[in-house]
Protein backbone atom coordinates (compact mmCIF):
# COMPACT_ATOMS: atom_id res chain seq x y z
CA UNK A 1 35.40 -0.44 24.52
CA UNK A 2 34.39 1.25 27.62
CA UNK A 3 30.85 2.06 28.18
CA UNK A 4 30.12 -0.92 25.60
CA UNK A 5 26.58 -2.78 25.56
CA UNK A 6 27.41 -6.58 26.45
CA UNK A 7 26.18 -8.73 23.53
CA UNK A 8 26.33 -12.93 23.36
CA UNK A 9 27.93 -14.05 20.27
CA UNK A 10 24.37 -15.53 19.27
CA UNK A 11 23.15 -11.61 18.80
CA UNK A 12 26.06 -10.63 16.32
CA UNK A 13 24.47 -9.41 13.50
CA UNK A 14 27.37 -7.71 11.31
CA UNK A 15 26.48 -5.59 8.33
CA UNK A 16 29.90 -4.20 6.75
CA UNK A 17 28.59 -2.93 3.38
CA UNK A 18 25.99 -0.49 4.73
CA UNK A 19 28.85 2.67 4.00
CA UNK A 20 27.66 4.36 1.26
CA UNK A 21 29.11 7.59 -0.29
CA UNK A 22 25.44 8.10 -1.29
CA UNK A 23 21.98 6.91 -0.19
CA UNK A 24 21.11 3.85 -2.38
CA UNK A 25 18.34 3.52 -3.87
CA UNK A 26 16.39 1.36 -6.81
CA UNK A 27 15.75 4.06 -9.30
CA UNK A 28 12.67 1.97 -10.93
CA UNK A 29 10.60 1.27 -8.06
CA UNK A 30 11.55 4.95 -6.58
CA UNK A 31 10.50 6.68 -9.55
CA UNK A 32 7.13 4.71 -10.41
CA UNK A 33 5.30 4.04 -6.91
CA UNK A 34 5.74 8.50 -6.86
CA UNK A 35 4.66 9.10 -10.59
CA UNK A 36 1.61 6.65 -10.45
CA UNK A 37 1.05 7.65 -6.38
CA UNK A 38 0.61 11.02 -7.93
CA UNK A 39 -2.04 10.57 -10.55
CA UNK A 40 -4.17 8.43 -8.55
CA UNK A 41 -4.18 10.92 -5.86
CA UNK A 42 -5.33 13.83 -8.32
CA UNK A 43 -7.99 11.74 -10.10
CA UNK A 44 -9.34 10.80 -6.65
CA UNK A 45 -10.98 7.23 -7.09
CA UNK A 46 -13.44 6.38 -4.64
CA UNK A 47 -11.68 2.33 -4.75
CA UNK A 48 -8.41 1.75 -6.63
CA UNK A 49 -7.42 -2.37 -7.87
CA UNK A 50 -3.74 -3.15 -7.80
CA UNK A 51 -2.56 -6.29 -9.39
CA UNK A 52 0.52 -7.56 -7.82
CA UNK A 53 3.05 -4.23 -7.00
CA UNK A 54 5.00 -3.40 -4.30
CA UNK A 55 3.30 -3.66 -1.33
CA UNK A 56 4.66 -0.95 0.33
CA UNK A 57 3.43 1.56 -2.92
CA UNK A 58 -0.02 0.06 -1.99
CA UNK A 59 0.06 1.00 1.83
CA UNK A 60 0.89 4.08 0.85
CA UNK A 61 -2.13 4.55 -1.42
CA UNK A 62 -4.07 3.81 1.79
CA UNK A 63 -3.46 6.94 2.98
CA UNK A 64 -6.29 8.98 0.48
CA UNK A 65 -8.18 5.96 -1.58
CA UNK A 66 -9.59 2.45 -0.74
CA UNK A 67 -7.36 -0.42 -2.21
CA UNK A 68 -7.97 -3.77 -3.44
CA UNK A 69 -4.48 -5.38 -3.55
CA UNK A 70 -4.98 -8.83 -5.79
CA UNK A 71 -2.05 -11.43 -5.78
CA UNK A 72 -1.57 -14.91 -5.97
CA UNK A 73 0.36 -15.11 -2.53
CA UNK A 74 -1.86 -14.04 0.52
CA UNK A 75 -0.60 -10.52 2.75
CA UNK A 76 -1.06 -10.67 6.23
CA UNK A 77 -1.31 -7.06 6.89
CA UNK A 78 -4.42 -5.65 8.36
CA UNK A 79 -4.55 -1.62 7.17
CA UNK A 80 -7.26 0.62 7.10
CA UNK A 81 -8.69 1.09 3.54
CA UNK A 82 -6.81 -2.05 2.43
CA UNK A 83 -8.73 -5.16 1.04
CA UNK A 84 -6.47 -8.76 0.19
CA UNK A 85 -8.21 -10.76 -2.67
CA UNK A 86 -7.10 -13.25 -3.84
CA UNK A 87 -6.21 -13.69 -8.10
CA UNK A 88 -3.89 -14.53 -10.75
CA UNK A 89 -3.35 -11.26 -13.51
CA UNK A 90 -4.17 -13.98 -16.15
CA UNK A 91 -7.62 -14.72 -14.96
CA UNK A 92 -8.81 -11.37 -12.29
CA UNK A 93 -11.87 -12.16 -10.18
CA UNK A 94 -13.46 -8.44 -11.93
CA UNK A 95 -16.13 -8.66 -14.50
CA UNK A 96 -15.67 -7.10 -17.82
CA UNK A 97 -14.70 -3.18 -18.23
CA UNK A 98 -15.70 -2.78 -14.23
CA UNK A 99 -12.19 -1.16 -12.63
CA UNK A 100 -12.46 2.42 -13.06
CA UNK A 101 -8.81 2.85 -11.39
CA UNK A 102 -5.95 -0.04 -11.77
CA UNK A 103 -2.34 -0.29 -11.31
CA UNK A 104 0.37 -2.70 -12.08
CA UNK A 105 3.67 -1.67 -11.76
CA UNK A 106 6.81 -4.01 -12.57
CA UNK A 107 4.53 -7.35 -12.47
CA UNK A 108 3.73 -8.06 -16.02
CA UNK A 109 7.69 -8.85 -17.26
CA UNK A 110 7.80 -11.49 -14.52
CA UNK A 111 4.63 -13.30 -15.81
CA UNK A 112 4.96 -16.91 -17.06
CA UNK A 113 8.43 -17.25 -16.61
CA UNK A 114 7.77 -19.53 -13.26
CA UNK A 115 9.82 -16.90 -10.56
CA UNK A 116 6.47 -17.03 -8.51
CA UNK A 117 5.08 -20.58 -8.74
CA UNK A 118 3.69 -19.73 -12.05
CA UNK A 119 3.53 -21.81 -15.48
CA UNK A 120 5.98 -20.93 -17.82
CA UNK A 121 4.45 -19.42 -20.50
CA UNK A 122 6.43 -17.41 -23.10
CA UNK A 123 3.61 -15.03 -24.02
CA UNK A 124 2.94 -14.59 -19.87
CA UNK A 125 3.51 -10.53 -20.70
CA UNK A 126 1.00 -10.30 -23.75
CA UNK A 127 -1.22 -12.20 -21.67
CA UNK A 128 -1.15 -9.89 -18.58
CA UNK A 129 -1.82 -6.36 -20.62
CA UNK A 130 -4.88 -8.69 -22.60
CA UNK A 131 -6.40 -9.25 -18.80
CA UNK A 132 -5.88 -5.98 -17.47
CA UNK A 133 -7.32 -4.04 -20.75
CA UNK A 134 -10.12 -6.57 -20.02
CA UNK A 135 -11.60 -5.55 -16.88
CA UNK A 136 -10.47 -1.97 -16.81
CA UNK A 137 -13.92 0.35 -17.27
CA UNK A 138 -14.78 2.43 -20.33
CA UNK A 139 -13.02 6.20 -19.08
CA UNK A 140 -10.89 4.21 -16.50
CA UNK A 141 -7.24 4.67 -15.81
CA UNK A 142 -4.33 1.97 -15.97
CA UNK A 143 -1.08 2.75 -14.64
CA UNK A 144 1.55 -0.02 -15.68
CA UNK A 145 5.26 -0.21 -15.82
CA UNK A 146 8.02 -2.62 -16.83
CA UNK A 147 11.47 -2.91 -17.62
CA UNK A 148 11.73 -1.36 -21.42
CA UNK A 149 14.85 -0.91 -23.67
CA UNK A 150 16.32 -3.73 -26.23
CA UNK A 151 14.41 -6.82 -26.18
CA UNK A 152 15.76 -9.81 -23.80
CA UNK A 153 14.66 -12.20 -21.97
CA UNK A 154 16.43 -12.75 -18.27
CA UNK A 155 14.76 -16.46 -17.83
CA UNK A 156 13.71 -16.77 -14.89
CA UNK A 157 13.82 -13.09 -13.35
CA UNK A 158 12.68 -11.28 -15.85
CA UNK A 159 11.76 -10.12 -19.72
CA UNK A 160 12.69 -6.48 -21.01
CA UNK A 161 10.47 -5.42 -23.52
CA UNK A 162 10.34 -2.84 -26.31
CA UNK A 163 8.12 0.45 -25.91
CA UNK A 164 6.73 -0.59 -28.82
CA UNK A 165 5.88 -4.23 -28.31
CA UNK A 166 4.19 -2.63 -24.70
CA UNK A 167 1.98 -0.51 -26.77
CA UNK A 168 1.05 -3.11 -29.45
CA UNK A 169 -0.27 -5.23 -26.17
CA UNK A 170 -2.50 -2.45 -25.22
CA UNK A 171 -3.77 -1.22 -28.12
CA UNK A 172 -7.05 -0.88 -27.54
CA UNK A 173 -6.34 1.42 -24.50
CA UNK A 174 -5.60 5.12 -25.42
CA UNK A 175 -1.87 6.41 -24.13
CA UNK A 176 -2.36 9.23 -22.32
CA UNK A 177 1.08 9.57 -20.98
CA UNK A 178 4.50 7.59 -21.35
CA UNK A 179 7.02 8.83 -18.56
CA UNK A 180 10.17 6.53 -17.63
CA UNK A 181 13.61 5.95 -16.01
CA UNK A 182 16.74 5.59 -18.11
CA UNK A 183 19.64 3.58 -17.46
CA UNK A 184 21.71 6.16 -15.95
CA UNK A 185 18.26 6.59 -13.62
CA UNK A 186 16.99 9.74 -14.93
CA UNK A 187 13.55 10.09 -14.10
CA UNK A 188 11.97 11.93 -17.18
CA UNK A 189 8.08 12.74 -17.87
CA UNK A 190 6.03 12.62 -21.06
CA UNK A 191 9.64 10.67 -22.47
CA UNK A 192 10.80 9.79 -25.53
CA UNK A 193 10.02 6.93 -26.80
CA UNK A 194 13.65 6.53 -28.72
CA UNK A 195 15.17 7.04 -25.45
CA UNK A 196 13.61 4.04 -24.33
CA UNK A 197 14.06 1.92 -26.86
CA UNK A 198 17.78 2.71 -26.46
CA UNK A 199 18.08 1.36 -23.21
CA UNK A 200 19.02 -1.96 -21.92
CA UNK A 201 17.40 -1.71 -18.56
CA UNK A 202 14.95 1.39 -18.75
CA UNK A 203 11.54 1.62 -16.96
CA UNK A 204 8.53 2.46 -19.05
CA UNK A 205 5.61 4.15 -17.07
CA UNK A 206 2.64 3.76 -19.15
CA UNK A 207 -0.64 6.07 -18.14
CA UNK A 208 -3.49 4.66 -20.41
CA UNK A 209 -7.36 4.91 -20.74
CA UNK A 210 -9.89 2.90 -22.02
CA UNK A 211 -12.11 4.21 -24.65
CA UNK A 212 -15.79 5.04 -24.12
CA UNK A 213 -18.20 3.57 -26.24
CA UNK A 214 -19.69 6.42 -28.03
CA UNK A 215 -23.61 5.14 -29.21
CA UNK A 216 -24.48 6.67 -32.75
């Protein structure tokens, strides 16, 4: 073609499915890095702890809070506002109720099923939400999502729970707000909860608080 850049075959780097009618998108991780980007911006924590999510949600979060990103794989990213450390969701380096602000968003279904390096462990989920309600701080805020719909287990990527199961795990954490994605990707606030048990691959965004201990 005239005008043409020259190329050597060695630089050929053909992408033929990139034609889209629409801009693609995946409708979970879309959805959930805006809803909880949102209420962590409005409640304004001095220092915000997220366990294992997107990295590219917690960048972002950079931009108006200090973040402590805990994972069991080291980031090499150096970012203003942006601390690495170090930690497996089963056993955080945190002392008891001491993380006023905490997010995990579409870790916990992956837990114990070995996709990371982990140990299988069937109750990997369970687990997770015991660890995170542990360290989370009397008035603090956990925002956590997962896969939700009919129960089934996708060995090794990932489990789908029920709504219900998710809020049997946390209950001693108050709900404060249940938002999610539906299979046809409908983002929908303050959901449901049939709706999401009716799905088969759903996303449950879960807003909950801890208690605080009232003295007599």
């Amino acid at each position: 073609m005239e005008g043409a850049e020259s190329i050597r075959f060695i630089d050929t780097y053909p992408l033929i499915h990139e034609k889209t009618a629409i801009t693609t998108l995946d409708h979970h991780y879309f959805y959930q890095d805006i809803w909880a980007a949102k209420r962590i911006y409005q409640d304004k924590p001095s220092d915000h702890i997220d366990v294992g999510s997107l990295i590219e949600y917690v960048g972002f979060l950079t931009t108006f809070t200090r973040v402590v990103f805990v994972d069991i794989r080291p980031l090499r990213a150096k970012v203003e506002g942006l601390r690495f450390l170090k930690g497996d969701i089963l056993s955080m380096p945190f002392e008891d109720n001491s993380v006023p602000s905490l997010s995990c968003l579409h870790v916990a279904e992956h837990i114990g099923l070995g996709r990371y390096g982990d140990q299988l462990d069937p109750q990997g989920t369970k687990k997770a939400a015991v660890e995170l309600s542990r360290v989370l701080s009397p008035g603090g805020n956990l925002y956590f999502s997962l896969p939700l719909g009919k129960p089934k287990l996708c060995f090794n990527a990932h489990r789908i729970h029920s709504p219900d199961m998710i809020l049997e795990y946390f209950k001693d954490l108050e709900l404060v707000e249940l938002s999610g994605v539906t299979d046809q990707g409908a983002f929908q606030e303050n959901i449901d909860i049939d709706v999401l048990r009716g799905c088969d691959y759903g996303c449950g965004l879960f807003w909950f608080k801890k208690p605080r201990v009232t003295v007599p």
